[in-house]
PDB file of N, CA and C in Angstrom:
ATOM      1  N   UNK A   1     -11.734 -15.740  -7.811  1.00  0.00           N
ATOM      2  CA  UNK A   1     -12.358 -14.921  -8.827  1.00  0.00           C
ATOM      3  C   UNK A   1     -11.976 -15.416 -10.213  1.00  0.00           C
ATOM      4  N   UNK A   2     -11.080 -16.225 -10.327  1.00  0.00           N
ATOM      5  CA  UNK A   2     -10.428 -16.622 -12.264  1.00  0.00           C
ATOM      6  C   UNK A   2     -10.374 -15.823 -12.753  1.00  0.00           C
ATOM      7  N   UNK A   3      -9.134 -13.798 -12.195  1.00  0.00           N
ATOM      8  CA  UNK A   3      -8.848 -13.233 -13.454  1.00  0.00           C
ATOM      9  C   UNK A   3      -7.951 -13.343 -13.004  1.00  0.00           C
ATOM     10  N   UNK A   4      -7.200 -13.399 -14.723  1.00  0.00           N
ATOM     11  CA  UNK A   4      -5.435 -13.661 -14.604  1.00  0.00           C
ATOM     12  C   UNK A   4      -4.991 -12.247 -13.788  1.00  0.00           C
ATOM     13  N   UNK A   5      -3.728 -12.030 -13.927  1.00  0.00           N
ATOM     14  CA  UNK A   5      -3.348 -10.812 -13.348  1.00  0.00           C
ATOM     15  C   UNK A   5      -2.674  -9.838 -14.458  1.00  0.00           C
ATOM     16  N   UNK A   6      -2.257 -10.823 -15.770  1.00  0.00           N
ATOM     17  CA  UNK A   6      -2.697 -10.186 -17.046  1.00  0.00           C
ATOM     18  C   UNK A   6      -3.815  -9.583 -17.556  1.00  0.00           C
ATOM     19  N   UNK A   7      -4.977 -10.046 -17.567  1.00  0.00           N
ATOM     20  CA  UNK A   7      -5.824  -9.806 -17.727  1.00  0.00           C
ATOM     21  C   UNK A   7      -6.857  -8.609 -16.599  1.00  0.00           C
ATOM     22  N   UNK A   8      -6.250  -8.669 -15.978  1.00  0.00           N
ATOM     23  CA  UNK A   8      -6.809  -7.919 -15.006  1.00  0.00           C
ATOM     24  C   UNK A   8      -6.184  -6.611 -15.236  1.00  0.00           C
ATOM     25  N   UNK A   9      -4.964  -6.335 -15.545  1.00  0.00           N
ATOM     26  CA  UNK A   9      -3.868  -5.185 -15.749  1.00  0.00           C
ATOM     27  C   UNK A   9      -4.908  -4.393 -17.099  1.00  0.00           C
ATOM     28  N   UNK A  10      -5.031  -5.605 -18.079  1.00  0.00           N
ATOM     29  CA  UNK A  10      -5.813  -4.688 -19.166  1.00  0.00           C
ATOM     30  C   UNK A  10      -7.330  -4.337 -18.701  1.00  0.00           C
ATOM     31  N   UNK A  11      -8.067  -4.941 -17.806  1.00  0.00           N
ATOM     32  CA  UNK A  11      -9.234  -4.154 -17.462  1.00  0.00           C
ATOM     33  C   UNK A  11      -8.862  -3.276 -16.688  1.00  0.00           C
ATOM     34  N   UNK A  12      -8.076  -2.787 -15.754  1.00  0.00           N
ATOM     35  CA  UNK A  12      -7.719  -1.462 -14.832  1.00  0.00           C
ATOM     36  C   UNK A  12      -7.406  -0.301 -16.115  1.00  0.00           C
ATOM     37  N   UNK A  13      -6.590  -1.041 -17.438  1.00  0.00           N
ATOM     38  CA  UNK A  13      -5.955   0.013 -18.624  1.00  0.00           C
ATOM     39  C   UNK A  13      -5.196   0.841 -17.976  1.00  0.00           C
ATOM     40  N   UNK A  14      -4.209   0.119 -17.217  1.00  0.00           N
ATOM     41  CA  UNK A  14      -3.497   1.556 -16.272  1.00  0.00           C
ATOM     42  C   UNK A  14      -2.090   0.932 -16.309  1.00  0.00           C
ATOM     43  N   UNK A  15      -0.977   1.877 -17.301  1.00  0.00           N
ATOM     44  CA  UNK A  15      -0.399   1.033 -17.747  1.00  0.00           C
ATOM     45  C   UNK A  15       1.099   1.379 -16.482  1.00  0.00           C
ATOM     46  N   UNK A  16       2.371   0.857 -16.519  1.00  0.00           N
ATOM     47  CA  UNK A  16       3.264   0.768 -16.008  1.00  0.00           C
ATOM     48  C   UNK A  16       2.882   0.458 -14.700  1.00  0.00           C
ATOM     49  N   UNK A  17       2.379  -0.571 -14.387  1.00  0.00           N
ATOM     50  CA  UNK A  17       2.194  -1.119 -12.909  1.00  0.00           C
ATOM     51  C   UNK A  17       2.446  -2.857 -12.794  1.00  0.00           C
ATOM     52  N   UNK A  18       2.504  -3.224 -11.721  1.00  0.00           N
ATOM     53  CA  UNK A  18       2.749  -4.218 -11.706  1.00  0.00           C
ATOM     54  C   UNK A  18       1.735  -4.865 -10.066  1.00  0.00           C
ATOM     55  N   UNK A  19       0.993  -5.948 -10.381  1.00  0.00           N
ATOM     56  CA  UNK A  19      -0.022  -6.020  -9.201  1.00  0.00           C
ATOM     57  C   UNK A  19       0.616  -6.979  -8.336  1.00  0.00           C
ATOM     58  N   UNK A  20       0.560  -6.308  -6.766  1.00  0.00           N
ATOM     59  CA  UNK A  20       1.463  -7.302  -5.827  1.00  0.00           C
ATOM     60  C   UNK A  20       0.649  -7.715  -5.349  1.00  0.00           C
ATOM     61  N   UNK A  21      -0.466  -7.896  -5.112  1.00  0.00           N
ATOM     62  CA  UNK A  21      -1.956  -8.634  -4.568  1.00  0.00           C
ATOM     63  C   UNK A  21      -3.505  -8.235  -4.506  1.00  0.00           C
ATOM     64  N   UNK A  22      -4.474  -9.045  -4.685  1.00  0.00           N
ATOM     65  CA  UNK A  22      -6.105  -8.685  -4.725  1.00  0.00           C
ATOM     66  C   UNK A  22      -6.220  -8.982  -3.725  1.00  0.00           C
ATOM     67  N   UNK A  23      -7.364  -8.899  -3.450  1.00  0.00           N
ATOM     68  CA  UNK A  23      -8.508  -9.366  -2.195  1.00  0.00           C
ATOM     69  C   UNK A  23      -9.626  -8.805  -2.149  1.00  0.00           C
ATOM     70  N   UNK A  24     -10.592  -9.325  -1.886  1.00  0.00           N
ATOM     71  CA  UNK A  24     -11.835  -9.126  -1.395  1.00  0.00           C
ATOM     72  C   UNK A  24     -11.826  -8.576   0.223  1.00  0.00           C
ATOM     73  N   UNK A  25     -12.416  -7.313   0.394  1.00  0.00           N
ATOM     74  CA  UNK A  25     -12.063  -7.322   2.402  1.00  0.00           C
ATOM     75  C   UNK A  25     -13.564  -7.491   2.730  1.00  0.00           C
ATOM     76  N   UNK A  26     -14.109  -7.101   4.126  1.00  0.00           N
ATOM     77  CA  UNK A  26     -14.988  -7.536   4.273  1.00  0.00           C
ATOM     78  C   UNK A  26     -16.138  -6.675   4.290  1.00  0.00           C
ATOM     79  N   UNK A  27     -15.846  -5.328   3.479  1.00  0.00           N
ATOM     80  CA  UNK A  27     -17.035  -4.962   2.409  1.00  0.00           C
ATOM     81  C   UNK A  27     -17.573  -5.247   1.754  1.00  0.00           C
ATOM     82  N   UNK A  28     -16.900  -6.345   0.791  1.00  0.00           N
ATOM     83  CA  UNK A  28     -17.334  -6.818  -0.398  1.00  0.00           C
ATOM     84  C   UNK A  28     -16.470  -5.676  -1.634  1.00  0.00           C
ATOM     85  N   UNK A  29     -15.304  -4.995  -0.837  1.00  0.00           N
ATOM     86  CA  UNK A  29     -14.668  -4.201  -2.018  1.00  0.00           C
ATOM     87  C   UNK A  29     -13.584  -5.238  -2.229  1.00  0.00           C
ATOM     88  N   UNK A  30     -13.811  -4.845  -3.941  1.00  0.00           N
ATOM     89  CA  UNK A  30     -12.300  -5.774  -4.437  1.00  0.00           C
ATOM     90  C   UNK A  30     -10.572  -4.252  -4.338  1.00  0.00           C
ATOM     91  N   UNK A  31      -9.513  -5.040  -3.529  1.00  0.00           N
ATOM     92  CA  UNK A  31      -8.471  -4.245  -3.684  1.00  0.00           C
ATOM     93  C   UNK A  31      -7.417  -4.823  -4.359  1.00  0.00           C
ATOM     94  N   UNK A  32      -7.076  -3.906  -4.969  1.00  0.00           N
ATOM     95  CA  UNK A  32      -5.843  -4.439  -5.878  1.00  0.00           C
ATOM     96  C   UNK A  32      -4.581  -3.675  -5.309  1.00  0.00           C
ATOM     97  N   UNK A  33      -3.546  -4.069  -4.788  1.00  0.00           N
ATOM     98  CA  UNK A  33      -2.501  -3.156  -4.220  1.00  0.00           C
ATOM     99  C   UNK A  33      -1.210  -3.469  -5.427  1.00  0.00           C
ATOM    100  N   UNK A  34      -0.885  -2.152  -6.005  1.00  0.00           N
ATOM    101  CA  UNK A  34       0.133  -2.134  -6.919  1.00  0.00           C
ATOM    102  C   UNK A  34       1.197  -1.404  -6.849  1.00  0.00           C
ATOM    103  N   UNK A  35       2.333  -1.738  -8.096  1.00  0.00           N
ATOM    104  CA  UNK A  35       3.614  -0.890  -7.365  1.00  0.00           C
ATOM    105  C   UNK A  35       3.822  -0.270  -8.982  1.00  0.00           C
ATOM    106  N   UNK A  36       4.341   0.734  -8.941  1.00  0.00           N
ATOM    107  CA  UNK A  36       4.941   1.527  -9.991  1.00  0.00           C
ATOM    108  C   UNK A  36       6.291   0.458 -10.566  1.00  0.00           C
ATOM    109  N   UNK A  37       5.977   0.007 -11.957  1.00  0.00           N
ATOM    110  CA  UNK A  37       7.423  -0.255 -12.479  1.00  0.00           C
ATOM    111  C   UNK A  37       8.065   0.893 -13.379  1.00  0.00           C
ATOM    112  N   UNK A  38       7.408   1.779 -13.180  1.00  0.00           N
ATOM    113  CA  UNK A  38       8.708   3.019 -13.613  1.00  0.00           C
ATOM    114  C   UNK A  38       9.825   3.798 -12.976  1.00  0.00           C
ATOM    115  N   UNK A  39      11.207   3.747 -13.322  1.00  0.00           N
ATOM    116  CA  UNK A  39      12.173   4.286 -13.166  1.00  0.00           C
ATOM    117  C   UNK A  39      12.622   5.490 -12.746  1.00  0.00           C
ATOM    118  N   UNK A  40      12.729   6.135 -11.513  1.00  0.00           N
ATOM    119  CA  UNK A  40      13.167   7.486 -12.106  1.00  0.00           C
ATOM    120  C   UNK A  40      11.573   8.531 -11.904  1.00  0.00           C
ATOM    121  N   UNK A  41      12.089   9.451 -11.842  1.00  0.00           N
ATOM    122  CA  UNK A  41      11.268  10.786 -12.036  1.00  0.00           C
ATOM    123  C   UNK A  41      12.091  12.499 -12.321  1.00  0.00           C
ATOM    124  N   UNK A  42      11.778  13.340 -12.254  1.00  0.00           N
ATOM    125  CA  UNK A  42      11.865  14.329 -13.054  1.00  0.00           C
ATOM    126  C   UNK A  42      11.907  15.560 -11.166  1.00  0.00           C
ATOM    127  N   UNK A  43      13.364  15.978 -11.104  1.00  0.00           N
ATOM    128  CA  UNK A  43      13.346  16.914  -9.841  1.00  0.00           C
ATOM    129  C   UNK A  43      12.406  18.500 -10.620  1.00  0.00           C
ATOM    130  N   UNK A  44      11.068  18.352  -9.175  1.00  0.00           N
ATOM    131  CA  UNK A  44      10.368  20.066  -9.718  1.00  0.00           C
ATOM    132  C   UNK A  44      11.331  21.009  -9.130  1.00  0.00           C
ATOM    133  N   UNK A  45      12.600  21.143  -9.300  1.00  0.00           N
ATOM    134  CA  UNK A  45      13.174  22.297  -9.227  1.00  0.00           C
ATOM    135  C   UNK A  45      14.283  22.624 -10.374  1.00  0.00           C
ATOM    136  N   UNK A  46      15.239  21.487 -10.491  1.00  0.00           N
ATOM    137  CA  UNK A  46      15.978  21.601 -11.342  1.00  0.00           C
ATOM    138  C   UNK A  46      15.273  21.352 -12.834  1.00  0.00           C
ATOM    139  N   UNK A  47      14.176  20.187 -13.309  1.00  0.00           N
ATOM    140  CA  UNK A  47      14.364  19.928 -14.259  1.00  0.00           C
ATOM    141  C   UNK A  47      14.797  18.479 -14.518  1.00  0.00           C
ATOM    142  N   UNK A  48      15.672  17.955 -13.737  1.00  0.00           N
ATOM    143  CA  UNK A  48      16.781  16.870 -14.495  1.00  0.00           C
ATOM    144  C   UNK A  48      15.894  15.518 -14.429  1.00  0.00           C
ATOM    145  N   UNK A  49      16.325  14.503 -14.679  1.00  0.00           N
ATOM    146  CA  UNK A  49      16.115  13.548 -14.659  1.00  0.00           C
ATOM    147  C   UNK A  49      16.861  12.496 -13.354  1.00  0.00           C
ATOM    148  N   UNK A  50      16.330  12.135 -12.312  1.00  0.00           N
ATOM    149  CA  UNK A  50      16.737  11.375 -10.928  1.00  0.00           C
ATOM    150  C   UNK A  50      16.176  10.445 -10.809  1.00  0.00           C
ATOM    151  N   UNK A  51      16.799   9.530 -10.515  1.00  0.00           N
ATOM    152  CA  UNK A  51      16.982   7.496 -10.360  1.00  0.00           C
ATOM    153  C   UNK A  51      17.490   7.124  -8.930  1.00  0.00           C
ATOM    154  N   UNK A  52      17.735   8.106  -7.712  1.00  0.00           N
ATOM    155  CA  UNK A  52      17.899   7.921  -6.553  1.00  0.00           C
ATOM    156  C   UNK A  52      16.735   7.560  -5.831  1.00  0.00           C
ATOM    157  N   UNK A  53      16.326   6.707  -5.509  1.00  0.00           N
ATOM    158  CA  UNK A  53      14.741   6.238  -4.474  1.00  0.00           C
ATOM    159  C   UNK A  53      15.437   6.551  -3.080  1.00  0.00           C
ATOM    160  N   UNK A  54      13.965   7.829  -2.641  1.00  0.00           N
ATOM    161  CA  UNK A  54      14.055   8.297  -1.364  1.00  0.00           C
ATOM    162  C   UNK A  54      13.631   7.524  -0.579  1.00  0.00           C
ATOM    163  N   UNK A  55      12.375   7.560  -0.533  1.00  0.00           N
ATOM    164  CA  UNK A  55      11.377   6.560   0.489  1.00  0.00           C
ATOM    165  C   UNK A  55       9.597   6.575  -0.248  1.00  0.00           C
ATOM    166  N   UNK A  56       9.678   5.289   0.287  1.00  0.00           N
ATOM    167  CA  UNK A  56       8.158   5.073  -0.573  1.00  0.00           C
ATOM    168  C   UNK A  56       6.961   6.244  -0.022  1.00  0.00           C
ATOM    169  N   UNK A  57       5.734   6.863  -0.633  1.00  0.00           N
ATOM    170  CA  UNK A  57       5.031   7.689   0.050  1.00  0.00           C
ATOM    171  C   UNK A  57       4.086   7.254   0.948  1.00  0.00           C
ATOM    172  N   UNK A  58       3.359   7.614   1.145  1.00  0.00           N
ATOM    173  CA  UNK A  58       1.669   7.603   2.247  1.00  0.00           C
ATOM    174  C   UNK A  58       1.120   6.345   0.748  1.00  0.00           C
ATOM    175  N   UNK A  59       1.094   5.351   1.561  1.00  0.00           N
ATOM    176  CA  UNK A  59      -0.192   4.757   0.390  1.00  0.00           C
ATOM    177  C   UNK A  59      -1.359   5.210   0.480  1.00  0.00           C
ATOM    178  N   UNK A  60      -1.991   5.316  -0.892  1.00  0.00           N
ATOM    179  CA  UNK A  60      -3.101   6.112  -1.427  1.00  0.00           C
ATOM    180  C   UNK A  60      -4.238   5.582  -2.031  1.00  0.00           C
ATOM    181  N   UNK A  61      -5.340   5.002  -1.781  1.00  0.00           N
ATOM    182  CA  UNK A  61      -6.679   4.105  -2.411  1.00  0.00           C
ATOM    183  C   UNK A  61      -7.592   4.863  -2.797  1.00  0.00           C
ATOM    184  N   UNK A  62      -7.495   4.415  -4.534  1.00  0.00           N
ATOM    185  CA  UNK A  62      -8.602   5.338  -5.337  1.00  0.00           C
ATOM    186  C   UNK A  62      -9.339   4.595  -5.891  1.00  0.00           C
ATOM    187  N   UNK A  63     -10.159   4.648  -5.783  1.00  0.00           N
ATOM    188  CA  UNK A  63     -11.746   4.508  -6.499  1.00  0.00           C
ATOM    189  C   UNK A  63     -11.511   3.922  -8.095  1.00  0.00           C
ATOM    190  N   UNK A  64     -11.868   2.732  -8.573  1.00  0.00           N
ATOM    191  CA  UNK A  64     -11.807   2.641  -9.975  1.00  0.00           C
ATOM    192  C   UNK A  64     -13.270   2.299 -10.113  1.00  0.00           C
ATOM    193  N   UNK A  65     -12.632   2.166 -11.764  1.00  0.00           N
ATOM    194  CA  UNK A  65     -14.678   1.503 -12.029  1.00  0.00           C
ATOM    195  C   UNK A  65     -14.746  -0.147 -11.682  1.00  0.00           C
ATOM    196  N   UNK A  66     -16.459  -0.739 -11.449  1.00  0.00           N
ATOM    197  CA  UNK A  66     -16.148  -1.623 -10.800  1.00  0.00           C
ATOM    198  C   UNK A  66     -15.522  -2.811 -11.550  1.00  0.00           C
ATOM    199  N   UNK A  67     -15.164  -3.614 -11.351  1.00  0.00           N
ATOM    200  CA  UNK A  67     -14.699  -5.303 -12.030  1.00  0.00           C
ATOM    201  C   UNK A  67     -15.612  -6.293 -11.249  1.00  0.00           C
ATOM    202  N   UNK A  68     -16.307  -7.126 -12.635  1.00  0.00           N
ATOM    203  CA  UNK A  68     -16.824  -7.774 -12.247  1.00  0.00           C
ATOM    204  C   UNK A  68     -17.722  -7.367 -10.950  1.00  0.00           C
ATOM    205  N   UNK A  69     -18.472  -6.336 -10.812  1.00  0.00           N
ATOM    206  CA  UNK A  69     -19.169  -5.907 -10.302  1.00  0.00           C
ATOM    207  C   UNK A  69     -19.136  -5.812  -9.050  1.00  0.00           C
ATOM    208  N   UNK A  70     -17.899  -5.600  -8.096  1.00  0.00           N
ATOM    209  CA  UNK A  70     -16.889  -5.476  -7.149  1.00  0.00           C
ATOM    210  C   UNK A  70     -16.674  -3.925  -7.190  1.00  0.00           C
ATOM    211  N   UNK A  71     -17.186  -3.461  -6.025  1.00  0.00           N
ATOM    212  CA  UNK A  71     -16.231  -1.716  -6.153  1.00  0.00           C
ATOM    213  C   UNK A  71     -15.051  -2.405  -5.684  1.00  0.00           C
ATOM    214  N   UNK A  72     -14.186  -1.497  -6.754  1.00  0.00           N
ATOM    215  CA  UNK A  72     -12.799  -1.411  -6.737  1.00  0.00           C
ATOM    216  C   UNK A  72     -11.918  -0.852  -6.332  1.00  0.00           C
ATOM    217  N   UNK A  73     -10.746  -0.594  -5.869  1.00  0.00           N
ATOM    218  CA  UNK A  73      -9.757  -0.124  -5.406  1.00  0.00           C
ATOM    219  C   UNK A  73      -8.903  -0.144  -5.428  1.00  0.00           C
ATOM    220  N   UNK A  74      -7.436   1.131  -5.992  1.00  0.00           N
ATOM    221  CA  UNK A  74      -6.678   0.590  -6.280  1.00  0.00           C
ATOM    222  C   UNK A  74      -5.949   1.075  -4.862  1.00  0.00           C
ATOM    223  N   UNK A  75      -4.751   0.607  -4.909  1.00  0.00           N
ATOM    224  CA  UNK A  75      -3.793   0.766  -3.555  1.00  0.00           C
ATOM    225  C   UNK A  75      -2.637   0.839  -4.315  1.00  0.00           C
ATOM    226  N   UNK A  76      -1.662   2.069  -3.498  1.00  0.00           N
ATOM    227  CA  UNK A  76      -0.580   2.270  -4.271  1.00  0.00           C
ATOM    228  C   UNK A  76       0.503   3.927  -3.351  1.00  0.00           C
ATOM    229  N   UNK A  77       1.390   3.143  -2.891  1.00  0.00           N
ATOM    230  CA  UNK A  77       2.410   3.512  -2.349  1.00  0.00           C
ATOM    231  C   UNK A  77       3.476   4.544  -3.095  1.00  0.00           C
ATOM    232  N   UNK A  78       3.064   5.336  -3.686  1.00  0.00           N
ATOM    233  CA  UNK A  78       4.691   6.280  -4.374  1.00  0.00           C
ATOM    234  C   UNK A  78       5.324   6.174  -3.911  1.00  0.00           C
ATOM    235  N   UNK A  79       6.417   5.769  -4.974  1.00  0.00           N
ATOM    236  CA  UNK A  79       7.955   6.173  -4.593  1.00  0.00           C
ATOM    237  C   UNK A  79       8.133   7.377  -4.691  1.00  0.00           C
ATOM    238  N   UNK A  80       9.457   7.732  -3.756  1.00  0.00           N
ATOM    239  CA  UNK A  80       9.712   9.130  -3.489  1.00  0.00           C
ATOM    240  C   UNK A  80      10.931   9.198  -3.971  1.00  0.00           C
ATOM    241  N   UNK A  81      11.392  10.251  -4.938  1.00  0.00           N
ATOM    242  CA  UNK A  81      13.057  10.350  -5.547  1.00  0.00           C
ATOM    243  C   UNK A  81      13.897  11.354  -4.424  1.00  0.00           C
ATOM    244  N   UNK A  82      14.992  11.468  -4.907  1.00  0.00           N
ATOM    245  CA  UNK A  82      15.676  12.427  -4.105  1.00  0.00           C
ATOM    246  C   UNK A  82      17.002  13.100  -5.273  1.00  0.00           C
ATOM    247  N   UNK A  83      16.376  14.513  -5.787  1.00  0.00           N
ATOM    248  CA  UNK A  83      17.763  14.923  -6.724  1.00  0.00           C
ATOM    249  C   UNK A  83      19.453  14.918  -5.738  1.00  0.00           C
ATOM    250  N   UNK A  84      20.105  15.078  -6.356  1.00  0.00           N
ATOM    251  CA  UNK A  84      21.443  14.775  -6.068  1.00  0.00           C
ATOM    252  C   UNK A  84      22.180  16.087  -6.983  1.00  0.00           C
ATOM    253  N   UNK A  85      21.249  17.097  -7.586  1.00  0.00           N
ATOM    254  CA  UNK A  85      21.793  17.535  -8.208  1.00  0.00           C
ATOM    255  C   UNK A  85      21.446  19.333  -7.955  1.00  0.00           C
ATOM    256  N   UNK A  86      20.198  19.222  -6.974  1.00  0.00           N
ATOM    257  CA  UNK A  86      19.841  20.477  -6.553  1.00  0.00           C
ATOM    258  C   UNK A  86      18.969  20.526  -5.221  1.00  0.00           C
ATOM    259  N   UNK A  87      20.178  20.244  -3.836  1.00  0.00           N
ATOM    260  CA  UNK A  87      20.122  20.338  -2.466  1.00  0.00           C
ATOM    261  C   UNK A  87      19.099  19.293  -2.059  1.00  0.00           C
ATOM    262  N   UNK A  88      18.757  18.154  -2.782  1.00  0.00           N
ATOM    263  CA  UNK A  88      18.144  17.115  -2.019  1.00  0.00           C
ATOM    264  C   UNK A  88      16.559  17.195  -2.446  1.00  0.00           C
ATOM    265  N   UNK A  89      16.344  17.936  -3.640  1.00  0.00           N
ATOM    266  CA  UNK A  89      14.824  18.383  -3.689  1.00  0.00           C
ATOM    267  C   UNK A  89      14.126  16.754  -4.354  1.00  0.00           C
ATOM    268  N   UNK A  90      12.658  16.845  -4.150  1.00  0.00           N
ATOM    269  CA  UNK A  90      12.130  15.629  -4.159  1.00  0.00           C
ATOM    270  C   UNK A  90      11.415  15.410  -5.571  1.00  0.00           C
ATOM    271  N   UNK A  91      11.605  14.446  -6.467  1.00  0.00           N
ATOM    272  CA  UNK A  91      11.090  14.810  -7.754  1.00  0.00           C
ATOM    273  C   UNK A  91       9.955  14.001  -7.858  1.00  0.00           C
ATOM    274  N   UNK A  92       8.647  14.929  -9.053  1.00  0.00           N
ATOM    275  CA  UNK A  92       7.674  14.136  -9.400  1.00  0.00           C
ATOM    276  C   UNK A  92       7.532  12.965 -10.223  1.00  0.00           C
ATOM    277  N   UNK A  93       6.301  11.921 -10.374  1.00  0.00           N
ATOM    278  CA  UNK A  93       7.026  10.892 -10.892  1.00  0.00           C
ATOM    279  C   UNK A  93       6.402  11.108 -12.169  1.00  0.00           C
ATOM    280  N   UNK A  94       7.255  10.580 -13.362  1.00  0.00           N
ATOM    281  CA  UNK A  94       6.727  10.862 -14.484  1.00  0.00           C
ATOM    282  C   UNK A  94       6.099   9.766 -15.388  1.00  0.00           C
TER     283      UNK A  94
END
């Protein structure tokens, strides 16, 4: 296809990610599978701020607009936190 993977980051405009591979499957959909480079998330019970990684989530493929006239897809695994500070609760990512 000849897009960088720079360049490709600014047509998705979806920022703090980092792309671990494309492909074409044999729809003719383009997938982009990416990983969160953000740190940390925020426990919904306490409040605090947690940097413990639980386990990655259910990967999840959403619909973008197309590129280069490819329906698109993104792919993307959450990480899962774990507070340490109020009985193990699981925090959202921020």
């Amino acid at each position: 296809m000849g897009i960088s993977p720079e360049l490709l980051l600014t047509i998705l405009g979806l920022p703090n990610i980092e792309i671990e591979s494309v492909s074409l499957n044999s729809a003719g959909e383009l997938e982009i599978r990416v990983k969160s480079i953000t740190e940390g998330a925020v426990c919904y019970n306490c409040g605090r701020r947690i940097n413990k990684p639980y386990y990655p989530g259910k990967e999840v493929r959403l619909r973008h607009l197309p590129v280069c006239g490819y329906p698109t897809y993104i792919l993307i695994a959450p990480l899962r936190y774990q507070c340490e500070h109020c009985d193990g609760n699981q925090g959202k990512r921020i």
